[in-house]
Protein backbone atom coordinates (compact mmCIF):
# COMPACT_ATOMS: atom_id res chain seq x y z
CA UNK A 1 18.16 24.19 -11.22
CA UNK A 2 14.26 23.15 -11.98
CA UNK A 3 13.21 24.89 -15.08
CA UNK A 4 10.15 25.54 -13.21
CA UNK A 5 11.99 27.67 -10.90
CA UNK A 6 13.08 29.39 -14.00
CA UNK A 7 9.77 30.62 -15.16
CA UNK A 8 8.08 31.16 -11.60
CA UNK A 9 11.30 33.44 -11.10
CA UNK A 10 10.26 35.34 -14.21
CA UNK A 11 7.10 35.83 -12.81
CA UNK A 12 7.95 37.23 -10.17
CA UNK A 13 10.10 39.46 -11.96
CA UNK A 14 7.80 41.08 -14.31
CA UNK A 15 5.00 41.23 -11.25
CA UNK A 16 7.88 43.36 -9.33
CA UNK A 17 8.81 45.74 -12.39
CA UNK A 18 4.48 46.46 -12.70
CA UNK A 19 4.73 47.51 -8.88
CA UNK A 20 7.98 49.97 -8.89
CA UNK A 21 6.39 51.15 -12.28
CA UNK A 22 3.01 51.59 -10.17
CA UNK A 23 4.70 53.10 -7.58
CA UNK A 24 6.72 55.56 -9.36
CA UNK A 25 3.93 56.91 -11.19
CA UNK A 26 1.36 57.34 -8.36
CA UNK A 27 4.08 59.56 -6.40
CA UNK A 28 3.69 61.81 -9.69
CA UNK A 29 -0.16 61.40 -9.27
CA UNK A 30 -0.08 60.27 -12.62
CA UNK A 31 -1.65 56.87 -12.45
CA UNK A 32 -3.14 54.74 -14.64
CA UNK A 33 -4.54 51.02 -14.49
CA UNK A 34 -3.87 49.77 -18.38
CA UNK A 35 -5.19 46.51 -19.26
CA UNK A 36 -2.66 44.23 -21.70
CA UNK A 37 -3.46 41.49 -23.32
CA UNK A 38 -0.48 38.73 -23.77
CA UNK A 39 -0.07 36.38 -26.06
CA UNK A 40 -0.83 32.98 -25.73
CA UNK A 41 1.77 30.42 -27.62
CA UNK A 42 0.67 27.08 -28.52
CA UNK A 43 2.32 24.98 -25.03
CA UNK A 44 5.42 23.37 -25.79
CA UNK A 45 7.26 20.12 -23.92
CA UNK A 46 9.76 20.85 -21.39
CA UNK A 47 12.13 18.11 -20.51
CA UNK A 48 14.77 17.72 -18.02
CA UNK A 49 17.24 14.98 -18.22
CA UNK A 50 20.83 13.93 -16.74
CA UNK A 51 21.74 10.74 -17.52
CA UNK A 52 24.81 9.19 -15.48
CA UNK A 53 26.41 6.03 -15.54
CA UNK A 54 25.76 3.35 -13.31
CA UNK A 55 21.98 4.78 -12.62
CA UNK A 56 18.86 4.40 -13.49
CA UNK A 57 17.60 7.36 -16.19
CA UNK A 58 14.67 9.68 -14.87
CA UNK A 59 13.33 12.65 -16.66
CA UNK A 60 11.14 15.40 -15.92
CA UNK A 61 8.56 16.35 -18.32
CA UNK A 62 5.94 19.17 -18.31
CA UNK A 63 5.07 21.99 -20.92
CA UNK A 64 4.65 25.36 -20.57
CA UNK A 65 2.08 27.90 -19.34
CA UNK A 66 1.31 31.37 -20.30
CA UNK A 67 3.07 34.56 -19.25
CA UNK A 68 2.42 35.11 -15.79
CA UNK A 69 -0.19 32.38 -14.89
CA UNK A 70 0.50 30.12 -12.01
CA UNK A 71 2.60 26.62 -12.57
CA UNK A 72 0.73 23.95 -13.81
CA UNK A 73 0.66 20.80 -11.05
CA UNK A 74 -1.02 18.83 -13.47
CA UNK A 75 1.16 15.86 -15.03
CA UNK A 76 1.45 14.61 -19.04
CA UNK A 77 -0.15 11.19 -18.78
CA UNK A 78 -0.22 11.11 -23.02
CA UNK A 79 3.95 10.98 -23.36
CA UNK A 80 5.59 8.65 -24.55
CA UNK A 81 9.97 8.90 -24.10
CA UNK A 82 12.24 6.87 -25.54
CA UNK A 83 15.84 6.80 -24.96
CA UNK A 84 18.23 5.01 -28.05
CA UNK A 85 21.51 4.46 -26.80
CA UNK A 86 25.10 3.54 -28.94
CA UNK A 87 24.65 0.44 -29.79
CA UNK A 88 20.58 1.31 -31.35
CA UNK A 89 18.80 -0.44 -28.40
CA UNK A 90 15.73 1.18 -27.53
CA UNK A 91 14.47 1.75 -24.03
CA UNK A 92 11.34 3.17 -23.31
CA UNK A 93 10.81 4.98 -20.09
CA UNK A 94 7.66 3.97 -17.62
CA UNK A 95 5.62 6.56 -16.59
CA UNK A 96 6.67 6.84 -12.77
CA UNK A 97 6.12 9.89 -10.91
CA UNK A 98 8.80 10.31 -8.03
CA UNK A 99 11.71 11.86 -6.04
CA UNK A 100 15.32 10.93 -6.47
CA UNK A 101 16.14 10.43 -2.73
CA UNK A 102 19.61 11.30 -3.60
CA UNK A 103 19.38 14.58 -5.73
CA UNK A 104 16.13 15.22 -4.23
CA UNK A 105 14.58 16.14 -7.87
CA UNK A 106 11.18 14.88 -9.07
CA UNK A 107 11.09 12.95 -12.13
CA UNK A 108 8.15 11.78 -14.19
CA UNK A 109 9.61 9.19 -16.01
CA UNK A 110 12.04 6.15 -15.45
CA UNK A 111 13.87 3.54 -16.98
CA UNK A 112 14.15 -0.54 -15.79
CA UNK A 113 17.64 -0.77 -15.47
CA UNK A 114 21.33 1.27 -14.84
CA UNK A 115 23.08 2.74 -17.54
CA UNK A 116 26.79 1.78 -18.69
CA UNK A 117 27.79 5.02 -20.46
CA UNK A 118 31.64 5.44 -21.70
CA UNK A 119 33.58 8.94 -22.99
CA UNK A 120 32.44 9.29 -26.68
CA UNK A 121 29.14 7.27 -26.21
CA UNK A 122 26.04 9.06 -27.30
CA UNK A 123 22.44 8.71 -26.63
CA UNK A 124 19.28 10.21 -27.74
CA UNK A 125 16.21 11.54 -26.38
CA UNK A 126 12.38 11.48 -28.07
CA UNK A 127 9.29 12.72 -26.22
CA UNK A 128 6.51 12.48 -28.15
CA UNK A 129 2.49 12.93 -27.24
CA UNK A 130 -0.69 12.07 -28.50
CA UNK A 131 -0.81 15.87 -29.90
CA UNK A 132 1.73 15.30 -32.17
CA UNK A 133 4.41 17.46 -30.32
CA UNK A 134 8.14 16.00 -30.64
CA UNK A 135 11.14 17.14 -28.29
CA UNK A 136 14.32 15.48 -29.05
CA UNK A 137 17.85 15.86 -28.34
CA UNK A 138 21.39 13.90 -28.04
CA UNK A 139 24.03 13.95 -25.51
CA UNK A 140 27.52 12.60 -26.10
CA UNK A 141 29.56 11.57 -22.64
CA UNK A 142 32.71 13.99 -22.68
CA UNK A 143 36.03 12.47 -21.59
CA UNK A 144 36.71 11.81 -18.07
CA UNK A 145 38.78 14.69 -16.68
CA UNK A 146 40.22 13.50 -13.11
CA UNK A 147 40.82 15.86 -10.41
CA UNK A 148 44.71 16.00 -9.66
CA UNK A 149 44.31 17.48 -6.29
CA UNK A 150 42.80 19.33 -3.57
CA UNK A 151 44.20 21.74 -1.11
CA UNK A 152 43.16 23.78 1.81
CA UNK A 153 45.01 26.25 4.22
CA UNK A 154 43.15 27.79 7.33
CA UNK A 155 44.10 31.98 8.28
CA UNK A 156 45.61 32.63 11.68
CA UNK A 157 42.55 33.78 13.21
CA UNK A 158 40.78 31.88 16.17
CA UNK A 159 37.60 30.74 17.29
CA UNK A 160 34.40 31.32 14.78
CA UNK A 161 36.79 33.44 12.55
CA UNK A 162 38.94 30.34 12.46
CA UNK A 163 38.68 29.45 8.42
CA UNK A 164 39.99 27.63 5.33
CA UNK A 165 40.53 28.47 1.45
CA UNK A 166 40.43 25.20 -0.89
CA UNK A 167 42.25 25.02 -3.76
CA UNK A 168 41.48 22.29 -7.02
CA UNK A 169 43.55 21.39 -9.38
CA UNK A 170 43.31 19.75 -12.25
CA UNK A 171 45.02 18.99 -15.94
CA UNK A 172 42.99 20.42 -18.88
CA UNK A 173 43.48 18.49 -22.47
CA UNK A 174 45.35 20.21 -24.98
CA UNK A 175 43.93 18.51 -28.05
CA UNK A 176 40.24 19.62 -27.73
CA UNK A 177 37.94 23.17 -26.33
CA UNK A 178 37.10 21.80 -22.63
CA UNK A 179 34.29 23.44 -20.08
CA UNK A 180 33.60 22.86 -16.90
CA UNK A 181 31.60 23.19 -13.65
CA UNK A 182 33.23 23.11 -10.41
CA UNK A 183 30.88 22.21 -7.30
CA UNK A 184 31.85 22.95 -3.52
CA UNK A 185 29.09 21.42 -1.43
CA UNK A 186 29.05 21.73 2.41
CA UNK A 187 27.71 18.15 4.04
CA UNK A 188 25.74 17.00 1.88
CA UNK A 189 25.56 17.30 -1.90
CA UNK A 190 22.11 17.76 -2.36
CA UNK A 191 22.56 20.70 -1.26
CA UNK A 192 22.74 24.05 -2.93
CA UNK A 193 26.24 24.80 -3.68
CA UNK A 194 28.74 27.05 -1.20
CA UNK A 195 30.40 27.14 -4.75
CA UNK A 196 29.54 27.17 -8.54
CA UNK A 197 32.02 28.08 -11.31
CA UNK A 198 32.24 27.55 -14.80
CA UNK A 199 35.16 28.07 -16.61
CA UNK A 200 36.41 27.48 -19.84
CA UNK A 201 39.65 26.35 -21.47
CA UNK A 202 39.99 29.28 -23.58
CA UNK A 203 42.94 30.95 -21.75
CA UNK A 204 44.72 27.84 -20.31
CA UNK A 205 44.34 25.25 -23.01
CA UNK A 206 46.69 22.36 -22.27
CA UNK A 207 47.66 23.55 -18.50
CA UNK A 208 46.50 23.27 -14.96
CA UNK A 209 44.10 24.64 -13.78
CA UNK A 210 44.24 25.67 -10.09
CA UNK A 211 40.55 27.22 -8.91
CA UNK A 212 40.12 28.38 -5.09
CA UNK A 213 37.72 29.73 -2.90
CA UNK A 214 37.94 32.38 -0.49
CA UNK A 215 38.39 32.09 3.37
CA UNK A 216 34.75 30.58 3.86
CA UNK A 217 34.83 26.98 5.48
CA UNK A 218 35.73 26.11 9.29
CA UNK A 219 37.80 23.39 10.74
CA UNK A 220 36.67 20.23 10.62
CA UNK A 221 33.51 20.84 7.58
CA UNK A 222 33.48 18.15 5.19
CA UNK A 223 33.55 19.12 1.93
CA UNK A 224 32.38 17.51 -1.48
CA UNK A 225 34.47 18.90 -4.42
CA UNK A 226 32.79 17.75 -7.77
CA UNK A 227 34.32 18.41 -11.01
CA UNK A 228 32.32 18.23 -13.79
CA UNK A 229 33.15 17.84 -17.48
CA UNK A 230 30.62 19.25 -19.76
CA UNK A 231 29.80 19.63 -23.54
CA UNK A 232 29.08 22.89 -25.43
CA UNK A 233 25.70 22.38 -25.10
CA UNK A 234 25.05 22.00 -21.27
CA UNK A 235 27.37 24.55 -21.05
CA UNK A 236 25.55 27.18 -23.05
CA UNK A 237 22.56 26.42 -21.42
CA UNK A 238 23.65 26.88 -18.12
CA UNK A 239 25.52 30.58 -18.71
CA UNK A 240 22.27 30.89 -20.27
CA UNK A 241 20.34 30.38 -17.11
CA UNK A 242 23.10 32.60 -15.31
CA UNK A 243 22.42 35.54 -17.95
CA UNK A 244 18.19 35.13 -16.81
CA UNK A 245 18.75 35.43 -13.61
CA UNK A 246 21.48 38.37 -13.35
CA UNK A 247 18.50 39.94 -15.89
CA UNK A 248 15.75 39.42 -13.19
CA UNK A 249 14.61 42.27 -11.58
CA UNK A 250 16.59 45.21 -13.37
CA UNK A 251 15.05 47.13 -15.15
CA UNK A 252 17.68 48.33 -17.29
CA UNK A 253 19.05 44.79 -17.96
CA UNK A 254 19.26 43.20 -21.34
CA UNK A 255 16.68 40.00 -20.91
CA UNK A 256 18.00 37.04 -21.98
CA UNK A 257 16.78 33.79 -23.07
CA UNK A 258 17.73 30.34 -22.14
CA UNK A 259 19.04 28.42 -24.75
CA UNK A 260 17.97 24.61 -24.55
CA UNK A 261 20.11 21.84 -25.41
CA UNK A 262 16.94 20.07 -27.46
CA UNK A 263 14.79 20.68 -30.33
CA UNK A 264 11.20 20.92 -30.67
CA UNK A 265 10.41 21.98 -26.89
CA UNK A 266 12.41 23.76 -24.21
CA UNK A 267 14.92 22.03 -21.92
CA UNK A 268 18.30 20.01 -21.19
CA UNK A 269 19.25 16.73 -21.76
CA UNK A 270 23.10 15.72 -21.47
CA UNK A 271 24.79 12.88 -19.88
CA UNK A 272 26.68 13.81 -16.84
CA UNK A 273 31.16 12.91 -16.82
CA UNK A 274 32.43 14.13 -13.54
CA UNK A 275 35.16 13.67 -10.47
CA UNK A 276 34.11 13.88 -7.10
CA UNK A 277 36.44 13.83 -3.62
CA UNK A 278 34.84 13.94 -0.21
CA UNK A 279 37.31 15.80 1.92
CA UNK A 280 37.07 16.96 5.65
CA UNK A 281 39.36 19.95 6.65
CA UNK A 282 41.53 19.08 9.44
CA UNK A 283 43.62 21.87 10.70
């Protein structure tokens, strides 16, 4: 998820909450217009980064607006991002506006050439600007965690209600606190997901883990299981973005703030480890 979508989502939160509030008070005839004036923050850098092996890097980078104003089209031509890999070598990204044709995300920024990245390498992030504003961050590649297998068994309905559960399985480490992100695409996986979990280690550290879905796919779909392997960090930050949205729109909900895996601006960078299997459910 675009951290764009993020804040445009809050938005439209807070401009929903103003109406019911409107709405309940003019019933009451006891309405009121009330002018507020928000704060406006200094704008910070927003970055968003995946690196994987065996691609070329791209990152995102914007900065934020204020409370409630529209996003800002307008790219950062004054950045400057530099990413320092294991060994100390130094790449510096080209300015490059584009779309990944495979992940379909927009990127400001690329690099010249693919990336060999191994479990326990670690590479770091600095995106600086001509007004002196520094993000930064670092992202160590988490062992690989293969998936063992993956299983599917269709009801005994027929026709349309004809459908399959799919089962993953895999072998968590004992030695170390594991998360992960499991990914059910449909087709294609640039797609959003027919299934997104994260679990944790905490209650099966050391065994299998065996994660299905319900009765939702038909004969014949083909299926892209992807299980990813994530750090602390990534992880945090994406229950974090979880927590924001289930706080969207109720007004009795605690809000919650996403928690960024880099410093001195808002954002993610971590390298990607992960096990995909393309699968096509014959009955």
């Amino acid at each position: 998820m675009q951290l764009s979508s993020i804040a445009s989502a809050r938005r439209r939160c807070g401009f929903a909450l103003a109406v019911v509030s409107a709405g309940l008070l003019s019933g009451c005839g006891l309405q009121k217009d009330v002018d507020v004036e928000l704060p406006a923050p200094p704008a910070q850098l927003v970055a968003e980064c995946y690196l994987e092996s065996g691609q070329i890097p791209q990152l995102t980078v914007t900065e934020t607006v204020p409370y409630l104003s529209e996003p800002s089209t307008q790219l950062l031509t004054d950045v400057t991002v530099t990413l320092t890999g294991p060994t100390g070598r130094v790449d510096t990204l080209r300015f490059r506006p584009g779309q990944n044709p495979g992940t379909k995300k927009f990127f400001t920024h690329q690099g010249r050439r693919r990336l060999t990245i191994r479990p326990g390498d670690t590479y770091r992030l600095d995106v600086k600007d001509t007004k002196g504003r520094h993000l930064f961050g670092t992202s160590t590649m988490p062992a690989d965690v293969p998936i063992d297998t993956v299983e599917w068994k269709f009801n005994d309905l027929t026709g349309e209600q004809r459908k399959a559960y799919v089962l993953t399985k895999f072998d968590d480490p004992a030695a170390t606190v594991d998360f992960y992100r499991l990914q059910v695409h449909r087709r294609r996986i640039n797609d959003d997901p027919e299934v997104d979990y994260e679990p944790d280690d905490r209650l099966l550290n050391g065994q299998r883990f065996v994660l299905g879905t319900s009765y939702e796919f038909s004969p014949n779909d083909t299926l892209f299981v992807t299980l990813y392997h994530l750090e602390r960090p990534y992880y945090d930050f994406l229950r974090s973005i979880d927590d924001a949205q289930s706080a969207n729109g109720n007004p009795f909900g605690q809000p919650a703030k996403v928690r960024s895996t880099v410093e001195g601006g808002i954002g993610v960078f971590t390298i990607l480890s992960y096990d995909r299997r393309r699968i096509i459910l014959k009955e």
